[in-house]
PDB file of N, CA and C in Angstrom:
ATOM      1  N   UNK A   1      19.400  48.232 -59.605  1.00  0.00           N
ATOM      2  CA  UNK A   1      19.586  49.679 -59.622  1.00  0.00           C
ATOM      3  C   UNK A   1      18.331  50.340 -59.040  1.00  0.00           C
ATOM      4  N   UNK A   2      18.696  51.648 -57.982  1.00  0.00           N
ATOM      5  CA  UNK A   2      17.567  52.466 -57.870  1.00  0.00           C
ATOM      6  C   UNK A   2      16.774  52.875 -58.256  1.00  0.00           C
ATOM      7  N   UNK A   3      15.152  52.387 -58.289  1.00  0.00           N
ATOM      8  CA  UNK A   3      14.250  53.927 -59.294  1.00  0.00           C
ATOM      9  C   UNK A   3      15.551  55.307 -58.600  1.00  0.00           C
ATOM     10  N   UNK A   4      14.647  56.074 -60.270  1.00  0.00           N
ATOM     11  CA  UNK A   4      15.026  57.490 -59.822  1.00  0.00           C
ATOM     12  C   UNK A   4      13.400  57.878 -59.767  1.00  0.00           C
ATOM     13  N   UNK A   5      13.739  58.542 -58.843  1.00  0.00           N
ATOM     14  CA  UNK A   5      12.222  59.426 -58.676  1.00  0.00           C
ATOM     15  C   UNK A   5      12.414  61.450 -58.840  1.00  0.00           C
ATOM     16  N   UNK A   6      11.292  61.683 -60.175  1.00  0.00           N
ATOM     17  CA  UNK A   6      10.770  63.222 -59.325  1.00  0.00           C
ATOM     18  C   UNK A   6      10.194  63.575 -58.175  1.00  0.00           C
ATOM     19  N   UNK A   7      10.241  65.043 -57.673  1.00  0.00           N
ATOM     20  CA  UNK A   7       9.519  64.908 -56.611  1.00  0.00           C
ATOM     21  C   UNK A   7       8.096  64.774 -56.970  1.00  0.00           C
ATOM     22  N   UNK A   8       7.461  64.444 -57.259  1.00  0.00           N
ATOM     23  CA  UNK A   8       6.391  64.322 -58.123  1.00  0.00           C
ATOM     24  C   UNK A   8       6.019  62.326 -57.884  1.00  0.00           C
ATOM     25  N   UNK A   9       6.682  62.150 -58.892  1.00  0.00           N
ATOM     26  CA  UNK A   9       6.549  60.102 -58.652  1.00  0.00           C
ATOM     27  C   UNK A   9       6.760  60.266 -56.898  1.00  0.00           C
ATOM     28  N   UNK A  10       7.824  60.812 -56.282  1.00  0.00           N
ATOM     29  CA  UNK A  10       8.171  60.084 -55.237  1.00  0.00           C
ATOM     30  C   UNK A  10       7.079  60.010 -53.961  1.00  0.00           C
ATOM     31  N   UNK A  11       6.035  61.630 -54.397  1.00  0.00           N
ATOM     32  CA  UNK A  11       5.301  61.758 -53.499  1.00  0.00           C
ATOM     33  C   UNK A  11       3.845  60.696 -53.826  1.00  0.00           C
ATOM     34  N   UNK A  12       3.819  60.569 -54.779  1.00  0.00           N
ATOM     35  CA  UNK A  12       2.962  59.851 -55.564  1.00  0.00           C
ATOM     36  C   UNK A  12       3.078  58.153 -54.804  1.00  0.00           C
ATOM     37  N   UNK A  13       4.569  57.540 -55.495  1.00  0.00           N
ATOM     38  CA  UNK A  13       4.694  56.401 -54.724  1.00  0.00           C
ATOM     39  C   UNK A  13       4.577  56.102 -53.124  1.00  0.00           C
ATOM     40  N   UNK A  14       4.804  57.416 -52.288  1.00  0.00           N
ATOM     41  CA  UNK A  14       4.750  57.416 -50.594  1.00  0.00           C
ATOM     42  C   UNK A  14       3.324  57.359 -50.306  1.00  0.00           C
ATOM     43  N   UNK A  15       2.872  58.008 -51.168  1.00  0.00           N
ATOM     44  CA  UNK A  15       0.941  57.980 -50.714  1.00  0.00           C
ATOM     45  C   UNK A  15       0.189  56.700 -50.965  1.00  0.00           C
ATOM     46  N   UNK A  16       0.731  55.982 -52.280  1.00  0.00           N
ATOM     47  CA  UNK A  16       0.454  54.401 -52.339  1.00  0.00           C
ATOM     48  C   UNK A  16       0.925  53.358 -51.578  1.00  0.00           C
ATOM     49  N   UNK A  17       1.985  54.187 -50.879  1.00  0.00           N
ATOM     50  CA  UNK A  17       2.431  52.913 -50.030  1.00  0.00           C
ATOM     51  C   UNK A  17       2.024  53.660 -48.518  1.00  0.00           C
ATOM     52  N   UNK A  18       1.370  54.536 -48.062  1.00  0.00           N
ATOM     53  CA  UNK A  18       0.400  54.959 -46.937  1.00  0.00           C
ATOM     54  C   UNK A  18      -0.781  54.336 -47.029  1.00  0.00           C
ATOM     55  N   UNK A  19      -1.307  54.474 -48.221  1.00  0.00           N
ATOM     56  CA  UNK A  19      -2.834  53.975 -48.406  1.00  0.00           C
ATOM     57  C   UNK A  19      -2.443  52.627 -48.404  1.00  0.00           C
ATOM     58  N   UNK A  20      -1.563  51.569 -48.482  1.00  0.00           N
ATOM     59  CA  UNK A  20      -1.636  50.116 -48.459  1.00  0.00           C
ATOM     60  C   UNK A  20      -1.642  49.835 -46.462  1.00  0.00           C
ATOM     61  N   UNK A  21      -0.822  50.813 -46.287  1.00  0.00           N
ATOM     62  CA  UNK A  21      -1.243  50.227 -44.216  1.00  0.00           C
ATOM     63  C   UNK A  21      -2.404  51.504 -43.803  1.00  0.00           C
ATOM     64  N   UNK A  22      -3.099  51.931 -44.299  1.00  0.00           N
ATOM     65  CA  UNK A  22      -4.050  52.885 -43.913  1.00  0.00           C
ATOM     66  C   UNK A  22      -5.068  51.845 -43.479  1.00  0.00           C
ATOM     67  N   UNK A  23      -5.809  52.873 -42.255  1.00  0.00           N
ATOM     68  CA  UNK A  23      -6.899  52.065 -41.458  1.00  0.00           C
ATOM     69  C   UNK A  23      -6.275  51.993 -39.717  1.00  0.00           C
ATOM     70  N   UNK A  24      -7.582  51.798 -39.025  1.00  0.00           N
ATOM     71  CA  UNK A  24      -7.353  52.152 -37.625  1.00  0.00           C
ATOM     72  C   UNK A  24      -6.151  50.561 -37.464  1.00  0.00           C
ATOM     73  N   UNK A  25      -6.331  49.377 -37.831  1.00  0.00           N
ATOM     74  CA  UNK A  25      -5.807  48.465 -37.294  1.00  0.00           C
ATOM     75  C   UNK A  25      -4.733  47.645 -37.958  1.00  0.00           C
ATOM     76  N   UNK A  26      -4.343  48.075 -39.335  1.00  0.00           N
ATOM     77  CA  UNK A  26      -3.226  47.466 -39.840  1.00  0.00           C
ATOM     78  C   UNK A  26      -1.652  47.417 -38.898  1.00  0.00           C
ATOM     79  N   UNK A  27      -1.609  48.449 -38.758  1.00  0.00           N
ATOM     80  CA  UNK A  27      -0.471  48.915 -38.496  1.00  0.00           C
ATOM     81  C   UNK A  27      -0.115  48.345 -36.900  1.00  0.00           C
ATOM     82  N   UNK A  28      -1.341  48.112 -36.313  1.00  0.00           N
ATOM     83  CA  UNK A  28      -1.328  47.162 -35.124  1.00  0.00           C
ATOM     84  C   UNK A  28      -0.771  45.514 -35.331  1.00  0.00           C
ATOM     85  N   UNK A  29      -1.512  45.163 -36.255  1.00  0.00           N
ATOM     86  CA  UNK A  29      -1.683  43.977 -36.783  1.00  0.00           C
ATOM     87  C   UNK A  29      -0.635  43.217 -37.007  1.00  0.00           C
ATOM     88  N   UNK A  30       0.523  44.656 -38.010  1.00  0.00           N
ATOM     89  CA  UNK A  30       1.655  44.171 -38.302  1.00  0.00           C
ATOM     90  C   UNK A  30       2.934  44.298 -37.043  1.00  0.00           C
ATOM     91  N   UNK A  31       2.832  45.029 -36.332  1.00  0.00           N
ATOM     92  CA  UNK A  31       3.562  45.495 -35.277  1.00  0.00           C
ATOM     93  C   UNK A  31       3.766  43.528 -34.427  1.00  0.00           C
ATOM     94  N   UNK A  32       2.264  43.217 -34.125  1.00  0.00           N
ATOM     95  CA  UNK A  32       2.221  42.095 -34.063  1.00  0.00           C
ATOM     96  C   UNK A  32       3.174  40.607 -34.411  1.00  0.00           C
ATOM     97  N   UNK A  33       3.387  41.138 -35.675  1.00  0.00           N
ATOM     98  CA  UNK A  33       3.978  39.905 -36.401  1.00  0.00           C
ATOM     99  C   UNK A  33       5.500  40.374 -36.845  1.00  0.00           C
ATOM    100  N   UNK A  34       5.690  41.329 -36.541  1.00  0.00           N
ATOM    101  CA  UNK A  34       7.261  41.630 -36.860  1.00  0.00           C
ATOM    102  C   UNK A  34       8.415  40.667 -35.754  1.00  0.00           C
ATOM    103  N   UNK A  35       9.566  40.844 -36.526  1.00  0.00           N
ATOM    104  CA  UNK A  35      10.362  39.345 -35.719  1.00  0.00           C
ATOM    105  C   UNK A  35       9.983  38.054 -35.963  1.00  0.00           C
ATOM    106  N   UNK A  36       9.334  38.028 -37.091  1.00  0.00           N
ATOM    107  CA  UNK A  36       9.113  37.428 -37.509  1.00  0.00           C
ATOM    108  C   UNK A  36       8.157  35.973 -37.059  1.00  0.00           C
ATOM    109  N   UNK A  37       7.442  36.820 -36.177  1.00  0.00           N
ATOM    110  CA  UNK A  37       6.124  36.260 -35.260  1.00  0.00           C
ATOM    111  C   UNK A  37       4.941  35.539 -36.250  1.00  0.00           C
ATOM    112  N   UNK A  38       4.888  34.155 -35.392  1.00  0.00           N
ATOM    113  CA  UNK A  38       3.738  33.963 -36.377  1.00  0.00           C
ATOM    114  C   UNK A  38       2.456  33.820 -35.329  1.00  0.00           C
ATOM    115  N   UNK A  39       1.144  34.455 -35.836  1.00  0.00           N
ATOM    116  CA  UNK A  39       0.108  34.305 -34.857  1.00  0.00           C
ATOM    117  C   UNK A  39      -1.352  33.762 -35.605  1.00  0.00           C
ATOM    118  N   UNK A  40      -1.842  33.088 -34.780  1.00  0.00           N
ATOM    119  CA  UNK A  40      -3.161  32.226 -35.148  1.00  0.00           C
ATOM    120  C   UNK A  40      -3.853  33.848 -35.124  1.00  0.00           C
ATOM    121  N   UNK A  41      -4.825  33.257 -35.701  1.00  0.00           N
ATOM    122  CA  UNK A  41      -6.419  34.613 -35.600  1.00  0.00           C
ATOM    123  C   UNK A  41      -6.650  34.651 -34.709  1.00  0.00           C
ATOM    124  N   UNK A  42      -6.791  33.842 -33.315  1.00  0.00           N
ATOM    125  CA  UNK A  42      -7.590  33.646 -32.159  1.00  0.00           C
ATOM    126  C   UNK A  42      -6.778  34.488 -31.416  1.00  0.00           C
ATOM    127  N   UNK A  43      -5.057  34.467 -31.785  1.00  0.00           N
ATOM    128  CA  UNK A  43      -4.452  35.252 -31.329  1.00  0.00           C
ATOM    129  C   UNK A  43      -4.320  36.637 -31.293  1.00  0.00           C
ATOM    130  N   UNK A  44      -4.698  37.267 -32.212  1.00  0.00           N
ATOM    131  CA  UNK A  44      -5.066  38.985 -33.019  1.00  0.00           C
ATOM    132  C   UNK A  44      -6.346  39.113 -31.886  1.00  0.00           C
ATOM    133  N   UNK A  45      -7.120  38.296 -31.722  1.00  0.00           N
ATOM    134  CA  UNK A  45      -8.137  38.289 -31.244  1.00  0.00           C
ATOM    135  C   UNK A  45      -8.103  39.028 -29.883  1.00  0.00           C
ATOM    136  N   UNK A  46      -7.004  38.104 -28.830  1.00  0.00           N
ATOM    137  CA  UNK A  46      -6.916  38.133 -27.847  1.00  0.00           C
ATOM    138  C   UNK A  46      -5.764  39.435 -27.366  1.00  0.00           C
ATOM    139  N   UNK A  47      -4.856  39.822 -28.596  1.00  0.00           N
ATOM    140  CA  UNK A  47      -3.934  40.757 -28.908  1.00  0.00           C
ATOM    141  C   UNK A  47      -4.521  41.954 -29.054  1.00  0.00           C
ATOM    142  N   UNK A  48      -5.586  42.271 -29.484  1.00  0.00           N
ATOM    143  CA  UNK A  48      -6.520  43.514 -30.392  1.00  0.00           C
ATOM    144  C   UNK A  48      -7.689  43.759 -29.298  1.00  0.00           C
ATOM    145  N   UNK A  49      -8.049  43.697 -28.484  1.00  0.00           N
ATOM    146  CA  UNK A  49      -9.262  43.349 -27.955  1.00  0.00           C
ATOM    147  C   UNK A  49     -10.624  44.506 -27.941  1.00  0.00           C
ATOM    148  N   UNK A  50     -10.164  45.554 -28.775  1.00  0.00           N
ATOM    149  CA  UNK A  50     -11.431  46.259 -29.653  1.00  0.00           C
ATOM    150  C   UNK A  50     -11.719  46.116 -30.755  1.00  0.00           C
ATOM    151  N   UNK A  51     -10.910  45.663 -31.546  1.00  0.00           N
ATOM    152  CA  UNK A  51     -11.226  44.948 -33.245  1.00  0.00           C
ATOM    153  C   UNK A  51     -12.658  43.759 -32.921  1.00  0.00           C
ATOM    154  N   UNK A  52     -13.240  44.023 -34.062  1.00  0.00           N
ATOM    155  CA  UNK A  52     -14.499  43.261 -33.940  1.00  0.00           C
ATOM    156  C   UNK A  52     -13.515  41.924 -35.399  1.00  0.00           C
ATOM    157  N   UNK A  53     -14.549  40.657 -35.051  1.00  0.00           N
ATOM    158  CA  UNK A  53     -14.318  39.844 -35.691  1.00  0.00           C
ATOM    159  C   UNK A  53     -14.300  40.159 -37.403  1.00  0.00           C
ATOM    160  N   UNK A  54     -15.107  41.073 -37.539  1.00  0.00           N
ATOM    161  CA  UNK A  54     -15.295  41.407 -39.276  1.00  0.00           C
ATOM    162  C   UNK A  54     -13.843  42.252 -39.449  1.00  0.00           C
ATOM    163  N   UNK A  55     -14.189  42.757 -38.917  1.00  0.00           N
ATOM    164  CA  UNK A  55     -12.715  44.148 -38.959  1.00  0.00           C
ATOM    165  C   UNK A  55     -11.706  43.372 -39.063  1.00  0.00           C
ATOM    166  N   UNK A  56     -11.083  42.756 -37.968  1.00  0.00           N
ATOM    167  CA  UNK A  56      -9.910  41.735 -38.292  1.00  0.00           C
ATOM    168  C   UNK A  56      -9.554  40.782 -39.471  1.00  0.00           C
ATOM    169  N   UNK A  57     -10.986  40.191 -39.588  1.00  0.00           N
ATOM    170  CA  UNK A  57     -10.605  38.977 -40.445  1.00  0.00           C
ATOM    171  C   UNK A  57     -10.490  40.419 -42.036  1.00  0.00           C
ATOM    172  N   UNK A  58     -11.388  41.202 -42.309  1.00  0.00           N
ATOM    173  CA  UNK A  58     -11.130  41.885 -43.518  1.00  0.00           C
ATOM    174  C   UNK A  58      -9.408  42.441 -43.745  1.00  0.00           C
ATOM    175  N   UNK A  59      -8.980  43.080 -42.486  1.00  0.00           N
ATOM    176  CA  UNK A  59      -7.545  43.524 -42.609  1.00  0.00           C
ATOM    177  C   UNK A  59      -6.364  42.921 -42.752  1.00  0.00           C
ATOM    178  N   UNK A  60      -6.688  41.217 -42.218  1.00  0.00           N
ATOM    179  CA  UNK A  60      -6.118  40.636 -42.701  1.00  0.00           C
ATOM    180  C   UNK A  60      -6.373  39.697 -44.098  1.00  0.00           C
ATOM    181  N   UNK A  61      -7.132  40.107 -44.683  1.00  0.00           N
ATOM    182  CA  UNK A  61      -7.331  39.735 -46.069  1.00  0.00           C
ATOM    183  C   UNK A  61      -6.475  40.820 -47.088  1.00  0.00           C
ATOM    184  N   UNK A  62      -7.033  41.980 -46.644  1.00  0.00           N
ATOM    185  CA  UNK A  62      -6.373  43.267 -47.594  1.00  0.00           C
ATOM    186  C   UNK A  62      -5.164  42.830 -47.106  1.00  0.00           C
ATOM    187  N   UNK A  63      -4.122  42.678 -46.006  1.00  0.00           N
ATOM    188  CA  UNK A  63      -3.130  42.804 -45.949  1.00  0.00           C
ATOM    189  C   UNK A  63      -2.515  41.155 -47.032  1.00  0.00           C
ATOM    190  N   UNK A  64      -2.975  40.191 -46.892  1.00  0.00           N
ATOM    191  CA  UNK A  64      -2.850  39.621 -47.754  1.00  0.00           C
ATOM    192  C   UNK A  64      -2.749  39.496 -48.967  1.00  0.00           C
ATOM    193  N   UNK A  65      -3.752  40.558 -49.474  1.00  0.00           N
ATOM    194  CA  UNK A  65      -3.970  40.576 -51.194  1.00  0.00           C
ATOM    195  C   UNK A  65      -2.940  41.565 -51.396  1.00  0.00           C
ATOM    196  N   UNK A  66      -2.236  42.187 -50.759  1.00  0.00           N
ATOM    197  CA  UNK A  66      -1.455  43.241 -50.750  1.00  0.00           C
ATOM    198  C   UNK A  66       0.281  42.701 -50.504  1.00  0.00           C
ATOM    199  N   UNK A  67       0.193  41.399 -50.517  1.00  0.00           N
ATOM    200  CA  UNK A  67       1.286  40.672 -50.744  1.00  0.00           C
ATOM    201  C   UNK A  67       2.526  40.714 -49.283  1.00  0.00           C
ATOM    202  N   UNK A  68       1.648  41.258 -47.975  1.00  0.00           N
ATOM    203  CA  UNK A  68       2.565  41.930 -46.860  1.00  0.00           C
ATOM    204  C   UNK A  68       2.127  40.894 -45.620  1.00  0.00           C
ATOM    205  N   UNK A  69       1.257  39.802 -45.738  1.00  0.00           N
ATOM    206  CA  UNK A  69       0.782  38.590 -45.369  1.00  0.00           C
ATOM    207  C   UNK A  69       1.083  37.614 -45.911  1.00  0.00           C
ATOM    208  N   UNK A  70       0.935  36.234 -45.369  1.00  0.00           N
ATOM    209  CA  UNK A  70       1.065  34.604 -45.860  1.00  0.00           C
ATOM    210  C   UNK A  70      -0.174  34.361 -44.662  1.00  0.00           C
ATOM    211  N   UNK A  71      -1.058  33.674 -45.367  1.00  0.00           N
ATOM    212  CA  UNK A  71      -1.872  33.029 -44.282  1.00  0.00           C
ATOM    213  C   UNK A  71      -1.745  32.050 -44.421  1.00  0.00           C
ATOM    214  N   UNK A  72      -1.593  30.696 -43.893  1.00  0.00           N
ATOM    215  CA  UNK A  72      -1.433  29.426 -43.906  1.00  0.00           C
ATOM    216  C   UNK A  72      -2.486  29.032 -43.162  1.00  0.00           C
ATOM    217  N   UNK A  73      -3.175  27.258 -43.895  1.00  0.00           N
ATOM    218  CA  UNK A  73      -4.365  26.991 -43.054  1.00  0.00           C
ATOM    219  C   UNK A  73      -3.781  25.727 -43.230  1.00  0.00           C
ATOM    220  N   UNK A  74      -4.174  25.171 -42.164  1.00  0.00           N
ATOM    221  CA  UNK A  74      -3.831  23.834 -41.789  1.00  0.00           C
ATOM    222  C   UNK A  74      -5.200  22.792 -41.763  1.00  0.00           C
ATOM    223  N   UNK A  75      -5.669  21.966 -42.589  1.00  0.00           N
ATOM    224  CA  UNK A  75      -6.850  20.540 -42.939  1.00  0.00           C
ATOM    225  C   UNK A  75      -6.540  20.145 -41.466  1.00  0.00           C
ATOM    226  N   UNK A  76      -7.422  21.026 -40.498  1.00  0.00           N
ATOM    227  CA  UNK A  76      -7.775  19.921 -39.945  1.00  0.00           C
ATOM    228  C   UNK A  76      -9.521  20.509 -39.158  1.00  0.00           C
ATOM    229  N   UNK A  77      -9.907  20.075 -37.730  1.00  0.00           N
ATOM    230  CA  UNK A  77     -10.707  20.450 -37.275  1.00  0.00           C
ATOM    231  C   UNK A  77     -10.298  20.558 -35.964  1.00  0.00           C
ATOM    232  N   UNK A  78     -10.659  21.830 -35.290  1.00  0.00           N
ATOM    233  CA  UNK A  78     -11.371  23.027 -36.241  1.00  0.00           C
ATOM    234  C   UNK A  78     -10.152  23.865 -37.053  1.00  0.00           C
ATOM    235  N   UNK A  79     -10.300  24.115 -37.905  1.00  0.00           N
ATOM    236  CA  UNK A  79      -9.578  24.378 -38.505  1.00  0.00           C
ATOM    237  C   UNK A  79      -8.573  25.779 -37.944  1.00  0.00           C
ATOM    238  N   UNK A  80      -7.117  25.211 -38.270  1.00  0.00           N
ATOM    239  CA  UNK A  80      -6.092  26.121 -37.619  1.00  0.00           C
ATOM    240  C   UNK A  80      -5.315  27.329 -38.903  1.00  0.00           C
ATOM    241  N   UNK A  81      -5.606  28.428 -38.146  1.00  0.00           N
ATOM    242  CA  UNK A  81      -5.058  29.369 -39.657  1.00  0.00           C
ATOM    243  C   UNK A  81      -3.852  30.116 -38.877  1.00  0.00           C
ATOM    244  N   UNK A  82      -2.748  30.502 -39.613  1.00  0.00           N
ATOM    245  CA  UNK A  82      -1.626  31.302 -39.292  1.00  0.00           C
ATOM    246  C   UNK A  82      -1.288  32.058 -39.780  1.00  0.00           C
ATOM    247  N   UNK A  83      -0.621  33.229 -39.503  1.00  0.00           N
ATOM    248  CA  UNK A  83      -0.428  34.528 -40.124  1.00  0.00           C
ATOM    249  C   UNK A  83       1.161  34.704 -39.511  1.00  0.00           C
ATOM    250  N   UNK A  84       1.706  35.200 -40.659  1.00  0.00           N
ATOM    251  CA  UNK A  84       3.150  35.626 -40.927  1.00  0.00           C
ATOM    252  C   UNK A  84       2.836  36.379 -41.768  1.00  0.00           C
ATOM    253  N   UNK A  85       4.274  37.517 -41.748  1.00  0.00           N
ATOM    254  CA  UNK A  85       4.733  38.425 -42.794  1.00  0.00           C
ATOM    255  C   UNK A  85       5.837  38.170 -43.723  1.00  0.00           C
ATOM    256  N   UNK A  86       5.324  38.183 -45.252  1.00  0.00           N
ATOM    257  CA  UNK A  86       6.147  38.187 -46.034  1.00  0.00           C
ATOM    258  C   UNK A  86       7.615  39.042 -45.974  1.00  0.00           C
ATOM    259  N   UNK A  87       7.959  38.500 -46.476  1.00  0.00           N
ATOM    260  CA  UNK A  87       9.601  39.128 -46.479  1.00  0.00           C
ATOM    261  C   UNK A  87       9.693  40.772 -46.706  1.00  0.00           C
ATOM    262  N   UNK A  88       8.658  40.622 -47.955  1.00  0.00           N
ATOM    263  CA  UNK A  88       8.850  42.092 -48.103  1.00  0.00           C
ATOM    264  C   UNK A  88       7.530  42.853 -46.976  1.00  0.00           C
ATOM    265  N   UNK A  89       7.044  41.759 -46.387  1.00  0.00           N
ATOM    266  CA  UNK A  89       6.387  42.627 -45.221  1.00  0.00           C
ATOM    267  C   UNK A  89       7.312  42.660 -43.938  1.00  0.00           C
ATOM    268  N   UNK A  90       8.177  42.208 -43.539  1.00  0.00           N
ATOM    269  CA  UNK A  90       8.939  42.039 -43.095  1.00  0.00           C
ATOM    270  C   UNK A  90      10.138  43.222 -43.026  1.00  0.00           C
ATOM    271  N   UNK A  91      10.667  43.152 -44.180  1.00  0.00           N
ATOM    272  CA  UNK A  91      11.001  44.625 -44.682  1.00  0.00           C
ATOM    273  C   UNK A  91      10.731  46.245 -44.267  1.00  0.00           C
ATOM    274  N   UNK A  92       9.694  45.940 -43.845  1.00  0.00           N
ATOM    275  CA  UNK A  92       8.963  47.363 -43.253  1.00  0.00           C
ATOM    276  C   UNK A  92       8.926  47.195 -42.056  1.00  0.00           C
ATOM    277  N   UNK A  93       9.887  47.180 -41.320  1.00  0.00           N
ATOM    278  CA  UNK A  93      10.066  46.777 -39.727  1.00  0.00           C
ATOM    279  C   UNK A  93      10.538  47.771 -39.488  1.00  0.00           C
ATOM    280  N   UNK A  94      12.291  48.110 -40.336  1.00  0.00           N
ATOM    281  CA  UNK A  94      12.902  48.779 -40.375  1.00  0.00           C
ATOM    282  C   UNK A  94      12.650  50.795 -40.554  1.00  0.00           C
ATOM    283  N   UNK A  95      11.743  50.290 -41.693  1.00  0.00           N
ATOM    284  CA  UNK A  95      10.758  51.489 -41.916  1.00  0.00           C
ATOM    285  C   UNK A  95       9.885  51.986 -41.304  1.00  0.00           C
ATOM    286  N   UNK A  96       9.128  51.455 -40.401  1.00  0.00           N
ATOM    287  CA  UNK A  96       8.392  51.955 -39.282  1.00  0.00           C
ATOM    288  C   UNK A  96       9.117  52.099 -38.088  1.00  0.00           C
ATOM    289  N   UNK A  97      10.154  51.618 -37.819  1.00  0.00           N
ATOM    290  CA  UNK A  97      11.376  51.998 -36.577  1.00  0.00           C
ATOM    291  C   UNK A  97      11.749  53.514 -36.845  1.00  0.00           C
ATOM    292  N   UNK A  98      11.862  53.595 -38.257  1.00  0.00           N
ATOM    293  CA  UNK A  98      12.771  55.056 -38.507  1.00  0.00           C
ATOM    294  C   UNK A  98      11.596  55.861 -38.960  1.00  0.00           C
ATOM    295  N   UNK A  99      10.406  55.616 -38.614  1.00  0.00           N
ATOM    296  CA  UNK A  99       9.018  56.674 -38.234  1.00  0.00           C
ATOM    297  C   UNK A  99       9.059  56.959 -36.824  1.00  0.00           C
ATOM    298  N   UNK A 100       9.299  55.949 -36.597  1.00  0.00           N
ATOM    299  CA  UNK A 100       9.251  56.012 -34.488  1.00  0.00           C
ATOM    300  C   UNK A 100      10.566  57.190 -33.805  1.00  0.00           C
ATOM    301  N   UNK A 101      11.645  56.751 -34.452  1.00  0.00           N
ATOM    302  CA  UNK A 101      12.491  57.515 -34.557  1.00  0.00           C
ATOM    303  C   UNK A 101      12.695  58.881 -34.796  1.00  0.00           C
ATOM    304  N   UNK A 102      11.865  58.943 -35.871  1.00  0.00           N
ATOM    305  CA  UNK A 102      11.788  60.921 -36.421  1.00  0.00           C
ATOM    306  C   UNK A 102      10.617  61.379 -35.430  1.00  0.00           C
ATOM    307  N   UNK A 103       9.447  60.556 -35.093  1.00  0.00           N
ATOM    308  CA  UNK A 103       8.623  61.247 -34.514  1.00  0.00           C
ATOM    309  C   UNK A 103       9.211  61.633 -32.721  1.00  0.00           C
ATOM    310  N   UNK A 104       9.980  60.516 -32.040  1.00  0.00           N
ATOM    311  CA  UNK A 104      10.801  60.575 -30.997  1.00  0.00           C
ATOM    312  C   UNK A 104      11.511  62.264 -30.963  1.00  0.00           C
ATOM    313  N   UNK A 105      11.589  62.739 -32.473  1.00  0.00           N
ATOM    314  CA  UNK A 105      13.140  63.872 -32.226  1.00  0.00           C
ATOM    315  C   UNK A 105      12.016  65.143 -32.048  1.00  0.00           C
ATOM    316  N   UNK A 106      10.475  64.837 -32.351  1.00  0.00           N
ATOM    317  CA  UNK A 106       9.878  66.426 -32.599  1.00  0.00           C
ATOM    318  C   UNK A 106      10.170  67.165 -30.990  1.00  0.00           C
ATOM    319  N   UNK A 107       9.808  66.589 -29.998  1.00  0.00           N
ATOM    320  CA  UNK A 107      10.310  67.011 -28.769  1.00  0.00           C
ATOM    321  C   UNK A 107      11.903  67.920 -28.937  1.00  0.00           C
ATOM    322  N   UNK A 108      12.625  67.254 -29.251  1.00  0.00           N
ATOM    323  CA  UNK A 108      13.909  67.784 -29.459  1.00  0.00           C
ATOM    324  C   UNK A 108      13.756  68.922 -29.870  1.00  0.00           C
ATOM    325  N   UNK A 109      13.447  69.148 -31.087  1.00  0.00           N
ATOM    326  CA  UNK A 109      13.147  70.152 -32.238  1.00  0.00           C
ATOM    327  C   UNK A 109      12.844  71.300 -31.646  1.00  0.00           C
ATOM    328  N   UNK A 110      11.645  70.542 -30.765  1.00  0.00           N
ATOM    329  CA  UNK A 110      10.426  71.978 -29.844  1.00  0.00           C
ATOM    330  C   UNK A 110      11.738  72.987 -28.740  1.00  0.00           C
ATOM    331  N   UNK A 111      12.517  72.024 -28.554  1.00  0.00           N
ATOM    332  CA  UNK A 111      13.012  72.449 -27.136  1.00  0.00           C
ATOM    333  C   UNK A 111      13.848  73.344 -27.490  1.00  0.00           C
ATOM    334  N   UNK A 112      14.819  73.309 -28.790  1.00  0.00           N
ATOM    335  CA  UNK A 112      15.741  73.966 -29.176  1.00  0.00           C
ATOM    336  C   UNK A 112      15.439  75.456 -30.195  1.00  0.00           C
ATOM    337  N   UNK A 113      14.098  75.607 -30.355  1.00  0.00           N
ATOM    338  CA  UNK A 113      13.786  76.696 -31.388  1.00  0.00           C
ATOM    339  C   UNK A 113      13.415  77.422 -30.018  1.00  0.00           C
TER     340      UNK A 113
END
């Protein structure tokens, strides 16, 4: 069953879930890995190419502890790490399409007032 939300919780819950992809490079990061893309670090690397090495490796930690990552490391040398999105990071594919979408219509909007 649905939460019910006041407008109150609901604005409350939208700002916690802004502040979880807030920052210049999350939202890159994940764009990245949607479709369920999986990419080495070296790859973000070569994908991002103004992200500094600290910056990256931190955003993908927060995005990790934040349950919207899987990093997988593989025993060997040199050691190989992979990045995928959890399901429920995954999930938000859809949700950032239908941001792309509303922001696509402000043109519209402008033309018709």
């Amino acid at each position: 069953m649905r939460k019910v939300y006041t407008p109150s919780t609901a604005a409350a819950e939208v700002a916690e879930v802004i502040r979880l992809l807030e920052g210049r490079w999350k939202l890159v990061i994940l764009f990245h890995l949607f479709d369920g893309k999986v990419q080495r670090y070296s790859d973000f690397e070569k994908l991002i190419p103004g992200i500094s090495q600290k910056m990256l490796s931190q955003q993908l930690k927060t995005l990790e502890a934040d349950g919207i990552v899987i990093r997988k490391i593989y025993p060997q040398v040199p050691p190989k790490v992979e990045y995928r999105l959890t399901a429920w990071g995954q999930a938000l594919c859809p949700a950032l399409d239908a941001l792309l979408n509303w922001a696509e219509q402000k043109g519209r909007f402008e033309d018709s007032a």
